[in-house]
PDB file of N, CA and C in Angstrom:
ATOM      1  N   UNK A   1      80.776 104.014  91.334  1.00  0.00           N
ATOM      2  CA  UNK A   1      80.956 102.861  92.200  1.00  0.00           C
ATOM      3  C   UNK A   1      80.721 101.588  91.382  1.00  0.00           C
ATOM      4  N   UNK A   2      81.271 100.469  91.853  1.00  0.00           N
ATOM      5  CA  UNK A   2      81.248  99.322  90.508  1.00  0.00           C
ATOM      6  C   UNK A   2      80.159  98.556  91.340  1.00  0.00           C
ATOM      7  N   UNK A   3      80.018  97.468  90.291  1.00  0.00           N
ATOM      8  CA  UNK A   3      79.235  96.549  90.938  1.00  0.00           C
ATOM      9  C   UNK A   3      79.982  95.392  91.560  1.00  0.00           C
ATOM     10  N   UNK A   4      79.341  94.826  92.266  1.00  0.00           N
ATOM     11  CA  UNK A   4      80.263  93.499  93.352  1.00  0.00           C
ATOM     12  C   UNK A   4      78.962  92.632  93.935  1.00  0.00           C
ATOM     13  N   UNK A   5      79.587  90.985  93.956  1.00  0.00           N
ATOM     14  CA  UNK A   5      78.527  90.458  94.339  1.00  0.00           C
ATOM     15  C   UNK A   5      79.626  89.345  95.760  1.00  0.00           C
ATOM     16  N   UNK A   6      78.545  88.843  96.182  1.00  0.00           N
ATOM     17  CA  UNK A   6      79.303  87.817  97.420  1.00  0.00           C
ATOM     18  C   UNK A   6      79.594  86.529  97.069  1.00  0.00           C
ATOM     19  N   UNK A   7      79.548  86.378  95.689  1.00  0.00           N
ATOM     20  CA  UNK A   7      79.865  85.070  95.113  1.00  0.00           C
ATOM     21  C   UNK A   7      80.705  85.439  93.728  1.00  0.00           C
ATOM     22  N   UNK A   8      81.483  84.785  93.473  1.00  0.00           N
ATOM     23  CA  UNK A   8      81.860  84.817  92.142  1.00  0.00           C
ATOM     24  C   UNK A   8      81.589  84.043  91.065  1.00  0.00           C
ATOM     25  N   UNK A   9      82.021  84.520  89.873  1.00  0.00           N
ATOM     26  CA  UNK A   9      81.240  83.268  88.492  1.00  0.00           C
ATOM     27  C   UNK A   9      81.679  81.668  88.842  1.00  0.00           C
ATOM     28  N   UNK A  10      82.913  81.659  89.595  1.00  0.00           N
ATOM     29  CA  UNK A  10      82.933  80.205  89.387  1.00  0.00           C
ATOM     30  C   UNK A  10      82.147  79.895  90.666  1.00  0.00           C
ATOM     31  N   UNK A  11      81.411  80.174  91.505  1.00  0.00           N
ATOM     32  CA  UNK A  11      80.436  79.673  92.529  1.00  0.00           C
ATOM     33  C   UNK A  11      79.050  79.979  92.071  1.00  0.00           C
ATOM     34  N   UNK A  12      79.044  80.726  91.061  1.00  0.00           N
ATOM     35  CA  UNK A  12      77.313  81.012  90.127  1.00  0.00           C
ATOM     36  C   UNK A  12      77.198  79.866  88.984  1.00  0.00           C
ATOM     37  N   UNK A  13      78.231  79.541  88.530  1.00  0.00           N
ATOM     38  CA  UNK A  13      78.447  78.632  87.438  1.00  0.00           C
ATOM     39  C   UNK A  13      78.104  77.445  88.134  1.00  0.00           C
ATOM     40  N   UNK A  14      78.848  76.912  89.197  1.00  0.00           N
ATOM     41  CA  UNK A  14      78.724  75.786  89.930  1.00  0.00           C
ATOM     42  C   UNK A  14      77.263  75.785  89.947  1.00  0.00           C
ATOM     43  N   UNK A  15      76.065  76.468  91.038  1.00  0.00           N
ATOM     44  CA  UNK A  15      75.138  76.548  91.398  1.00  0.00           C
ATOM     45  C   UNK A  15      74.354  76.511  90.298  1.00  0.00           C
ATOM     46  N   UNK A  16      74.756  77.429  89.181  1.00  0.00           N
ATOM     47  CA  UNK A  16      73.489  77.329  88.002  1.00  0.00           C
ATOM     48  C   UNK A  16      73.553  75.391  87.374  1.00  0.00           C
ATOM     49  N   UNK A  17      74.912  74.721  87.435  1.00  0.00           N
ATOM     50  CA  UNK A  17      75.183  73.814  87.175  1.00  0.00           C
ATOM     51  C   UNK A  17      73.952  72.503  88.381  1.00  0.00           C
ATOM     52  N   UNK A  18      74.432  72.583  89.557  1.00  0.00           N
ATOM     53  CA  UNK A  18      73.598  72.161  90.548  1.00  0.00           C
ATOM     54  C   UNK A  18      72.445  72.125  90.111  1.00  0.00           C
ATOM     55  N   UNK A  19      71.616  73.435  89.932  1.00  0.00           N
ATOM     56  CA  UNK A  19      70.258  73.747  89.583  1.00  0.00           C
ATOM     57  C   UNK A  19      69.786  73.175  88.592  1.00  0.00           C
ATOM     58  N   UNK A  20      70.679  72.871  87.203  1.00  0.00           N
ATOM     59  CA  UNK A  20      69.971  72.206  86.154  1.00  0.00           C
ATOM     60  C   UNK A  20      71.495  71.444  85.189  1.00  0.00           C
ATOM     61  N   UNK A  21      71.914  70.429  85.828  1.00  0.00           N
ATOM     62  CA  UNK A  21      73.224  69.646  85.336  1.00  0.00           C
ATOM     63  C   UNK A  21      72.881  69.431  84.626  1.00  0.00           C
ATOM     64  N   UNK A  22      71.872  69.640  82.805  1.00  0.00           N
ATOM     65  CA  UNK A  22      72.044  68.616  81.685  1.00  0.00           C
ATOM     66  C   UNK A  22      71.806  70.419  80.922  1.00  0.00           C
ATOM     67  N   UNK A  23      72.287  71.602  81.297  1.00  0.00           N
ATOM     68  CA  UNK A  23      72.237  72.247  80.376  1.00  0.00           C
ATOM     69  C   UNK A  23      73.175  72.580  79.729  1.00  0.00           C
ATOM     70  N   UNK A  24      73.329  74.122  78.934  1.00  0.00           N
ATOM     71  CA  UNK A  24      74.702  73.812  77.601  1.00  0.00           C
ATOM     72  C   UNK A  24      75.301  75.198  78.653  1.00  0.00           C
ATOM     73  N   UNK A  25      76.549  74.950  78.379  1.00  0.00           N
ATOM     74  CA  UNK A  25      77.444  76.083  78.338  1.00  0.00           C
ATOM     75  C   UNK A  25      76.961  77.741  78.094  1.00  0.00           C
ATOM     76  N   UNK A  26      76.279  77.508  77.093  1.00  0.00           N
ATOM     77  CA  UNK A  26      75.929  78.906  76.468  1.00  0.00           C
ATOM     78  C   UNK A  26      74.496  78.963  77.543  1.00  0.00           C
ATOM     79  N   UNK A  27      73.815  78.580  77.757  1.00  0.00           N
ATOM     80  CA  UNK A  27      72.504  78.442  78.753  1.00  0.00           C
ATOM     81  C   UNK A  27      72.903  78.771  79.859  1.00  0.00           C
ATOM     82  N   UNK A  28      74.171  78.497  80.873  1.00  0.00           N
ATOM     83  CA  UNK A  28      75.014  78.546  81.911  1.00  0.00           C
ATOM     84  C   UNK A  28      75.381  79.867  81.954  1.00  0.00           C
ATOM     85  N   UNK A  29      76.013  80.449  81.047  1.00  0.00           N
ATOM     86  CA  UNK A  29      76.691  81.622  80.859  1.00  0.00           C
ATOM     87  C   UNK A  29      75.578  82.468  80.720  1.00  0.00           C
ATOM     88  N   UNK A  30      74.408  82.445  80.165  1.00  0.00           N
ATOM     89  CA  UNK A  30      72.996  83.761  80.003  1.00  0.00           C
ATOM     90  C   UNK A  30      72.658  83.458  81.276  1.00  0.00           C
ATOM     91  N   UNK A  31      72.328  82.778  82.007  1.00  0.00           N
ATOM     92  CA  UNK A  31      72.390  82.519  83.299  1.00  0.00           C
ATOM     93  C   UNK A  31      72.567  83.686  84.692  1.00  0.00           C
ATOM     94  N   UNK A  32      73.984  83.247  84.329  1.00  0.00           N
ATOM     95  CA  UNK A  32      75.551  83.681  85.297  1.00  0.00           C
ATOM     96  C   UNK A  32      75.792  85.379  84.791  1.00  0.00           C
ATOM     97  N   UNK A  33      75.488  85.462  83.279  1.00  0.00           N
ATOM     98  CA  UNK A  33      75.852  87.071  82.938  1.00  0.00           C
ATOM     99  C   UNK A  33      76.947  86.681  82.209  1.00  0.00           C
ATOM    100  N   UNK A  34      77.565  85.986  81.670  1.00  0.00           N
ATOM    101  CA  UNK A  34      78.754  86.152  81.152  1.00  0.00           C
ATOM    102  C   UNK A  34      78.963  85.236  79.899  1.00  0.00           C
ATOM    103  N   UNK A  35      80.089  85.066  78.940  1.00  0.00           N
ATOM    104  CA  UNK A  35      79.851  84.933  77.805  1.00  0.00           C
ATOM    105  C   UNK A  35      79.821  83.601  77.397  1.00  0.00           C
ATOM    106  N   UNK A  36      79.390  82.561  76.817  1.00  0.00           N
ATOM    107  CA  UNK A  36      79.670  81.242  76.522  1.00  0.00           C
ATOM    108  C   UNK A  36      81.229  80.957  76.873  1.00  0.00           C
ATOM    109  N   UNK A  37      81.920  81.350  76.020  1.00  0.00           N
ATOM    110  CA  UNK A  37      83.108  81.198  76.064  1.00  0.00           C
ATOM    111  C   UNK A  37      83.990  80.579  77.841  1.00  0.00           C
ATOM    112  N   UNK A  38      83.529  82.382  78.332  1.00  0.00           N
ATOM    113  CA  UNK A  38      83.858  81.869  79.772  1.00  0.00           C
ATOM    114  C   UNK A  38      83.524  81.578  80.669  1.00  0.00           C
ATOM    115  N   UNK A  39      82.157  80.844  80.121  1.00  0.00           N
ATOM    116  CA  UNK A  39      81.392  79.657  81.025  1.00  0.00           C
ATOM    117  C   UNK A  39      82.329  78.354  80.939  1.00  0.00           C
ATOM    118  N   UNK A  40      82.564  78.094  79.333  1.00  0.00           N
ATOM    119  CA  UNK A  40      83.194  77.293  79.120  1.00  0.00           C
ATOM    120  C   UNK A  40      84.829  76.886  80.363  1.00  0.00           C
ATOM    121  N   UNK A  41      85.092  77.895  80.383  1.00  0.00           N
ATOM    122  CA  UNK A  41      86.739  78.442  80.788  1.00  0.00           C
ATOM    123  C   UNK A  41      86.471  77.985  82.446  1.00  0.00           C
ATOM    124  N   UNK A  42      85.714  78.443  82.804  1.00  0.00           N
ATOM    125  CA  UNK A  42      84.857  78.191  84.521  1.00  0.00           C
ATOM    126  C   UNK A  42      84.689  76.686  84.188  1.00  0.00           C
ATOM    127  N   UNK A  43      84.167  76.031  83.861  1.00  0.00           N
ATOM    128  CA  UNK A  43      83.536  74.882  83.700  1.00  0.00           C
ATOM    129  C   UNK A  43      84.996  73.979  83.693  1.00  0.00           C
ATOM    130  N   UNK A  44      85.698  74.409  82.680  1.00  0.00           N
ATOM    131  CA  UNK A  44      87.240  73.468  82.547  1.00  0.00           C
ATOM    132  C   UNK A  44      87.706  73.548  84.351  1.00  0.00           C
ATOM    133  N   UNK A  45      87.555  74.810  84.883  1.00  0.00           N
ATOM    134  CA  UNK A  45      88.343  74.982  85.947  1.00  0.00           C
ATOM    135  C   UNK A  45      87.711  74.685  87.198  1.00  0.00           C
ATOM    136  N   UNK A  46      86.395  74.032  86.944  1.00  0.00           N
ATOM    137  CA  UNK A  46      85.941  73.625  88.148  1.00  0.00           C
ATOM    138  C   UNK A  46      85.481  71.807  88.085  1.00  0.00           C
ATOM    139  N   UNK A  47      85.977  71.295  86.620  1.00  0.00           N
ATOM    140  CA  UNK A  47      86.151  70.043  86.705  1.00  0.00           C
ATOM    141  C   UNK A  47      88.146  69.704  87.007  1.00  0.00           C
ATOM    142  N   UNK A  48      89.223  70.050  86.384  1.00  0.00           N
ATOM    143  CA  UNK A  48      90.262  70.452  87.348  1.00  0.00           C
ATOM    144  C   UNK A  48      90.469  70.308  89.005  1.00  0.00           C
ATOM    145  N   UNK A  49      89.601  70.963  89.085  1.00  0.00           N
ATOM    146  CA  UNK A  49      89.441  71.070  90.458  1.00  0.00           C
ATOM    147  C   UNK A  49      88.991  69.834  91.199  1.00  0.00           C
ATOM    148  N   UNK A  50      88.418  69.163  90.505  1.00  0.00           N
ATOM    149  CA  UNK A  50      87.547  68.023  91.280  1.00  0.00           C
ATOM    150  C   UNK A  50      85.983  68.339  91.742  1.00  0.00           C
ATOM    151  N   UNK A  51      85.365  69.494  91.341  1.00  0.00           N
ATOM    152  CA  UNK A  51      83.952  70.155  91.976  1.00  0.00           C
ATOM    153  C   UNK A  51      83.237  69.287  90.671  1.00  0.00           C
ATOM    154  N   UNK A  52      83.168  69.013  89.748  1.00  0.00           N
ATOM    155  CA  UNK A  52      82.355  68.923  88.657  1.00  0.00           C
ATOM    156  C   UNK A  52      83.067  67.887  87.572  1.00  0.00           C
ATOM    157  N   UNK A  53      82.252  67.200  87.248  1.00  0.00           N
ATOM    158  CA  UNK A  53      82.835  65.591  86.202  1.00  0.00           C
ATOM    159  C   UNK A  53      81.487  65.866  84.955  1.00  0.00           C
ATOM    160  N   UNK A  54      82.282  65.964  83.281  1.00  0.00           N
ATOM    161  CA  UNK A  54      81.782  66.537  82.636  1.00  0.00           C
ATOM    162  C   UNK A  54      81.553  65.116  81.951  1.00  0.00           C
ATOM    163  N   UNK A  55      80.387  64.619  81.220  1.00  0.00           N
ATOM    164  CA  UNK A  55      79.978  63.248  80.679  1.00  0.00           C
ATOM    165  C   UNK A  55      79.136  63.933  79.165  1.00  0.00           C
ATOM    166  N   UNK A  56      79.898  63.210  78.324  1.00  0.00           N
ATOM    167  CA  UNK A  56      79.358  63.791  77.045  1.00  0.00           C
ATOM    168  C   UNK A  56      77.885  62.580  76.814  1.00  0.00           C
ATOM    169  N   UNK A  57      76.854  63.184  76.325  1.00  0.00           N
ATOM    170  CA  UNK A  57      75.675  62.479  76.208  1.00  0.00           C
ATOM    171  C   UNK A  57      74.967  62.397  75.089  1.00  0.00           C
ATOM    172  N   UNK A  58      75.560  62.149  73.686  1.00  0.00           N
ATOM    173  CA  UNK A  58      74.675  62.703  71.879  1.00  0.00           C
ATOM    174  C   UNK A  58      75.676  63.924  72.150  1.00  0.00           C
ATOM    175  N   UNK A  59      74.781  65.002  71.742  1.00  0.00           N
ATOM    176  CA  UNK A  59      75.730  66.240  70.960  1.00  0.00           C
ATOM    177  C   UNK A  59      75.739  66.955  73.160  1.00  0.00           C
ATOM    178  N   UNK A  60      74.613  66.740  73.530  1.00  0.00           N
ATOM    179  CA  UNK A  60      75.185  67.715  74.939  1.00  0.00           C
ATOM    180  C   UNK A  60      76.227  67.143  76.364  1.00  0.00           C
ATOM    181  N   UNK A  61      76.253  67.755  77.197  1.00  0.00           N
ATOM    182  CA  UNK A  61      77.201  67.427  78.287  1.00  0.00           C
ATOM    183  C   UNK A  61      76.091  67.530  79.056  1.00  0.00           C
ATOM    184  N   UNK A  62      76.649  66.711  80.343  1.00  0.00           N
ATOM    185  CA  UNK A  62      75.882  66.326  81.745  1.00  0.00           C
ATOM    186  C   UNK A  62      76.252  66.319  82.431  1.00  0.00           C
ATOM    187  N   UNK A  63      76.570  66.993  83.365  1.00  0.00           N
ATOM    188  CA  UNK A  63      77.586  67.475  84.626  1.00  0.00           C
ATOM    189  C   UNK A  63      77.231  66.654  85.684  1.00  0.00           C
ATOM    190  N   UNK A  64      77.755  66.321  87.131  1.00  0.00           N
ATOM    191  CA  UNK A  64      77.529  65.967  87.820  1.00  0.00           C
ATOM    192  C   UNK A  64      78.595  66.479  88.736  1.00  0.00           C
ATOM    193  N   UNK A  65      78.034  67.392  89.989  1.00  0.00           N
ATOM    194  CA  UNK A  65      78.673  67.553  91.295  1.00  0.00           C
ATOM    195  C   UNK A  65      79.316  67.024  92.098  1.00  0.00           C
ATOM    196  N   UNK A  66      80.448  66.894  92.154  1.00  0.00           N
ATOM    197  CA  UNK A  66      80.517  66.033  94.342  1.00  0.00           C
ATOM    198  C   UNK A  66      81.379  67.348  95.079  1.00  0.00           C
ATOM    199  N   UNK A  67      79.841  66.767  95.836  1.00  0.00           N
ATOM    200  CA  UNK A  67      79.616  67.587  97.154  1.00  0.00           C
ATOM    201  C   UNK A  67      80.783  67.737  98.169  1.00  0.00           C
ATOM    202  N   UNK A  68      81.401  66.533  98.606  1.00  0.00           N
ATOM    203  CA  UNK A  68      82.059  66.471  99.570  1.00  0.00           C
ATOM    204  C   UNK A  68      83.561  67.143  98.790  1.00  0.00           C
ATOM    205  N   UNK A  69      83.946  67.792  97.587  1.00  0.00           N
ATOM    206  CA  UNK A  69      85.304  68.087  97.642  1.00  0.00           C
ATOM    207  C   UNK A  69      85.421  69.700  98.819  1.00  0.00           C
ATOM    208  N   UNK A  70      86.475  69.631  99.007  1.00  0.00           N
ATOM    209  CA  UNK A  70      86.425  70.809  99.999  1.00  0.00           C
ATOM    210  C   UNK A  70      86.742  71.934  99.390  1.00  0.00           C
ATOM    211  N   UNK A  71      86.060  73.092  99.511  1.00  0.00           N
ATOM    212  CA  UNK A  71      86.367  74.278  99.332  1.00  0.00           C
ATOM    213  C   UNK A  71      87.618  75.162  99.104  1.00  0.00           C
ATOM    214  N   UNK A  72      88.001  75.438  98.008  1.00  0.00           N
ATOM    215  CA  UNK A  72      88.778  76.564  97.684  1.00  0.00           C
ATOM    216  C   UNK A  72      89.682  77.501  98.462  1.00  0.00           C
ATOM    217  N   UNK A  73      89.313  77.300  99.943  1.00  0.00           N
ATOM    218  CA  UNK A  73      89.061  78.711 100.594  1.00  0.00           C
ATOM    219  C   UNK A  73      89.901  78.445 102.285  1.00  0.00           C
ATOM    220  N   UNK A  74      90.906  78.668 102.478  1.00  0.00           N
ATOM    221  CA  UNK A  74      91.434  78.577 104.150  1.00  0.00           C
ATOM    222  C   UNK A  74      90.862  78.939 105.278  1.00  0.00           C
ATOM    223  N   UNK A  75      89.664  79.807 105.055  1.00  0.00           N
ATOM    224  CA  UNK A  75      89.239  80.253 106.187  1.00  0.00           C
ATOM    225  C   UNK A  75      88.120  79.063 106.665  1.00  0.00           C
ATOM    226  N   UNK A  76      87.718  78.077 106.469  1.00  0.00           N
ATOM    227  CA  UNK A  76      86.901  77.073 106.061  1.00  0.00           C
ATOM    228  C   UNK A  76      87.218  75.699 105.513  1.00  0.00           C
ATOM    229  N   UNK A  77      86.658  75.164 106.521  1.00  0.00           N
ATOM    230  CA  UNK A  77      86.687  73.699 106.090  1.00  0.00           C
ATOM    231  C   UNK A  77      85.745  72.756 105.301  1.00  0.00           C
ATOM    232  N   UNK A  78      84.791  73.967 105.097  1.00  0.00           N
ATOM    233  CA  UNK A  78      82.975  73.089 104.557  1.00  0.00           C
ATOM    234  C   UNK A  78      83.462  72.620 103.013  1.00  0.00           C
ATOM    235  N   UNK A  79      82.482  72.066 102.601  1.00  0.00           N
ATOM    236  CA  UNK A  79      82.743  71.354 100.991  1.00  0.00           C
ATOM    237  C   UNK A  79      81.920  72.027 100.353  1.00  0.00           C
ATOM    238  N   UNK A  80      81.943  71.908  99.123  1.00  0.00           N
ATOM    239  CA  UNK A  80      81.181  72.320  98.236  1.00  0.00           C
ATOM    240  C   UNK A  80      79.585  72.543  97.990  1.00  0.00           C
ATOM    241  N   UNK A  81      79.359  71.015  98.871  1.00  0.00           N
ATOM    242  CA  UNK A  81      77.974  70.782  98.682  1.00  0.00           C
ATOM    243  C   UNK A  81      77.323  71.582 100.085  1.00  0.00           C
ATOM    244  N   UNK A  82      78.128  71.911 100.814  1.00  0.00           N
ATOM    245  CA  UNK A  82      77.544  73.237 101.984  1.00  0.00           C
ATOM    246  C   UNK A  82      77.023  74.319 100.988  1.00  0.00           C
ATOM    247  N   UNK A  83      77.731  74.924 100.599  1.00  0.00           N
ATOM    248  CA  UNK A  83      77.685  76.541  99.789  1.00  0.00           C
ATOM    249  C   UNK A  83      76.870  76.055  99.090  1.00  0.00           C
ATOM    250  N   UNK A  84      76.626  74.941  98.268  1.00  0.00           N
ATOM    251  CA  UNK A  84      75.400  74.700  97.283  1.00  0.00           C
ATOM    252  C   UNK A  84      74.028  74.901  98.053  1.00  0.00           C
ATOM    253  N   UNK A  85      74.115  74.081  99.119  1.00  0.00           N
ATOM    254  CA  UNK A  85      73.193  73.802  99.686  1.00  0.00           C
ATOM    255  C   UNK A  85      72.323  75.331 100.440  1.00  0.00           C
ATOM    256  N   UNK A  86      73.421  76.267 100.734  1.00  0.00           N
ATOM    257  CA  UNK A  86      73.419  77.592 101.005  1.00  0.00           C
ATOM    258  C   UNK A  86      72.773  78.479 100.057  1.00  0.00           C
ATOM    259  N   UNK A  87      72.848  78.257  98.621  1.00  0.00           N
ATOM    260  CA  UNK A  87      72.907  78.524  97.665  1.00  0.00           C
ATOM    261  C   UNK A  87      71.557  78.314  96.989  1.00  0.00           C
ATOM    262  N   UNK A  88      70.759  77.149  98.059  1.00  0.00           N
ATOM    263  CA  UNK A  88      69.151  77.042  97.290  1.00  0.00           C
ATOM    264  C   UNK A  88      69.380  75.644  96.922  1.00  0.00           C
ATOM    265  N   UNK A  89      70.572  74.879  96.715  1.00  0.00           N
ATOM    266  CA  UNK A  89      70.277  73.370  95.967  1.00  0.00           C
ATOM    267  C   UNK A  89      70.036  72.222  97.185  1.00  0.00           C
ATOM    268  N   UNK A  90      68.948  71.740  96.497  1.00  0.00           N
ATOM    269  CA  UNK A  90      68.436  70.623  97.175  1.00  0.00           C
ATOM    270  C   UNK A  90      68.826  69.019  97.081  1.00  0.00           C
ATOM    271  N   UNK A  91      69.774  68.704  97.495  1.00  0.00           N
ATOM    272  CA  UNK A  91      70.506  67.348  98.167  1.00  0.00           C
ATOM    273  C   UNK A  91      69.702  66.129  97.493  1.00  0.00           C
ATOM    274  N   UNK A  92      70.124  65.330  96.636  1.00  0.00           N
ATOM    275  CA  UNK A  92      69.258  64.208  96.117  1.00  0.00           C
ATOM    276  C   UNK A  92      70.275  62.441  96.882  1.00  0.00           C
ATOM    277  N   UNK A  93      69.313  61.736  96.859  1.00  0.00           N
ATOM    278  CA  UNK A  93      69.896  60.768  97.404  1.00  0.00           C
ATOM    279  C   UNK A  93      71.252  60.039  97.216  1.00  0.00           C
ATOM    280  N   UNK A  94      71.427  60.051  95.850  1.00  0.00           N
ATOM    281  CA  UNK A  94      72.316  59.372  95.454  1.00  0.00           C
ATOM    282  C   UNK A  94      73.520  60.555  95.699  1.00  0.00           C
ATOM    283  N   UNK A  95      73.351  61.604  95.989  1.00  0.00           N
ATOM    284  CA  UNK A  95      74.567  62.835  96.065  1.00  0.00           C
ATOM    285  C   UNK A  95      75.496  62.396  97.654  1.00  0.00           C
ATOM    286  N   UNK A  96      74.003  62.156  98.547  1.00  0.00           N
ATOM    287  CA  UNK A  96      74.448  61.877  99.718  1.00  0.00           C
ATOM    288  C   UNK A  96      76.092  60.971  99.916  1.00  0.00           C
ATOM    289  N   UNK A  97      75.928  60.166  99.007  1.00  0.00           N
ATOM    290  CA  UNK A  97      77.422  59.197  99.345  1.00  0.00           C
ATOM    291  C   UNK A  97      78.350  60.213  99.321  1.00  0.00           C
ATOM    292  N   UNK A  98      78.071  60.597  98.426  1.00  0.00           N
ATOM    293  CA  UNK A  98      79.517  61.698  97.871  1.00  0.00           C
ATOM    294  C   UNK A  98      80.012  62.470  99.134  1.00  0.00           C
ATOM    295  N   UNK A  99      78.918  62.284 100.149  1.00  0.00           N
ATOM    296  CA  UNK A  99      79.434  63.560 101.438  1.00  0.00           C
ATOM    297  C   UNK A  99      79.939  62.805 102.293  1.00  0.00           C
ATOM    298  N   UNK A 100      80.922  64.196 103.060  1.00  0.00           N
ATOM    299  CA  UNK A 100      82.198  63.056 104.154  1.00  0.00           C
ATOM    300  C   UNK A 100      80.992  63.228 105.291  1.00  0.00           C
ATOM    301  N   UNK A 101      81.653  62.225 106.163  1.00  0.00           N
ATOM    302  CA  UNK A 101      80.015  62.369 107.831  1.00  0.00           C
ATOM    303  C   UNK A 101      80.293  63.480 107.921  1.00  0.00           C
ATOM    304  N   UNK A 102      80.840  64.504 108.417  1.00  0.00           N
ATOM    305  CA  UNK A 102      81.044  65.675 108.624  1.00  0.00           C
ATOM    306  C   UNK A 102      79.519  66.380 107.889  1.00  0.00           C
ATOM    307  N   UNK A 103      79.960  66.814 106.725  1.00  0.00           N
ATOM    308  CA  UNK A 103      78.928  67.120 105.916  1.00  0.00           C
ATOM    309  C   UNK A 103      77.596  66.723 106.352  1.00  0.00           C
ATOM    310  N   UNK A 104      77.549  65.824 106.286  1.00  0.00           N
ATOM    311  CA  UNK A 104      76.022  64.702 105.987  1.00  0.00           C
ATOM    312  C   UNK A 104      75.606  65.399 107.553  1.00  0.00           C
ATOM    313  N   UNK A 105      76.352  65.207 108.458  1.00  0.00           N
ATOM    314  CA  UNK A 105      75.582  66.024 109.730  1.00  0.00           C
ATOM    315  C   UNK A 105      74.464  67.725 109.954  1.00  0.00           C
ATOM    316  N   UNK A 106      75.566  68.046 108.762  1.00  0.00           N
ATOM    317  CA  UNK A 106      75.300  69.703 108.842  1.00  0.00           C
ATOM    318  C   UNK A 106      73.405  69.289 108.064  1.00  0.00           C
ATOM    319  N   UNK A 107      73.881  68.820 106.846  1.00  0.00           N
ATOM    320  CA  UNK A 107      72.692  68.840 105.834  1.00  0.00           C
ATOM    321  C   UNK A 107      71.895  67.703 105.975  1.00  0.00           C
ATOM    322  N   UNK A 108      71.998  66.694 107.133  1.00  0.00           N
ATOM    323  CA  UNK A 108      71.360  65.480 106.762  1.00  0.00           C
ATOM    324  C   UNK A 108      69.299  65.368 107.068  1.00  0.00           C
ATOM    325  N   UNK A 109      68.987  66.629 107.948  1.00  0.00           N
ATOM    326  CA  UNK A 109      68.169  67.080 107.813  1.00  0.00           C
ATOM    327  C   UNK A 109      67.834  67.158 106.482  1.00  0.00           C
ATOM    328  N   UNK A 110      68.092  68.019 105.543  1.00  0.00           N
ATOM    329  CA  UNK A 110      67.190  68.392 104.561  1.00  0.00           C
ATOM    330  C   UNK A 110      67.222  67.512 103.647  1.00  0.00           C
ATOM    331  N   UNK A 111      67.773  66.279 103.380  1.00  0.00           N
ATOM    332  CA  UNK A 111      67.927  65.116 102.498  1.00  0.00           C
ATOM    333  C   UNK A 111      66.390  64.989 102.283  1.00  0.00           C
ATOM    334  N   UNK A 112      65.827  64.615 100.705  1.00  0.00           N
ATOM    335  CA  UNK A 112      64.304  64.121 101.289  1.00  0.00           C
ATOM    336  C   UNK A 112      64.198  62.764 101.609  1.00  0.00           C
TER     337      UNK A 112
END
């Protein structure tokens, strides 16, 4: 029987990203289970996307989230920063703009 999880790398990548935005690729990927390389490959495809804006800083990168792009997914209308938020990440002030009212209703509780 194989193994299977309820998230995939590019929603573990995201979240490990959430959890600590100033780490490296290769840190992301020991993380997530999988190889630098296609952390890297996830990372291209979830700034693409609009989930993640990559800012070079000296020799490392510094990611930054917005929350409010919407989800991947037809069965669902929530954004990104739902499933994060689902996910264990905790909402910082300045993230808040980024969310449509919609959003900000669901999570505006847990803002600190």
């Amino acid at each position: 029987m194989s193994e299977w999880t309820f998230v995939t790398n590019h929603g573990l990548i995201l979240a490990a990203i959430a959890k600590s935005p100033r780490t490296t690729a290769r840190e992301i990927g020991d993380v997530v289970g999988i190889t630098e390389r296609a952390a890297h490959k996830i990372i291209k495809d979830l700034e693409i996307a609009g989930y993640v804006t990559k800012t070079k800083v000296g020799r490392k990168n510094h990611y930054r989230i917005h929350p409010a792009v919407p989800l991947k997914d037809e069965a669902t209308d929530a954004a990104v920063g739902e499933l994060l938020v689902m996910l264990g990440w905790r909402w910082r002030r300045r993230a808040v703009s980024d969310v449509s009212p919609e959003a900000s209703q669901v999570i505006g509780a847990g803002v600190p």
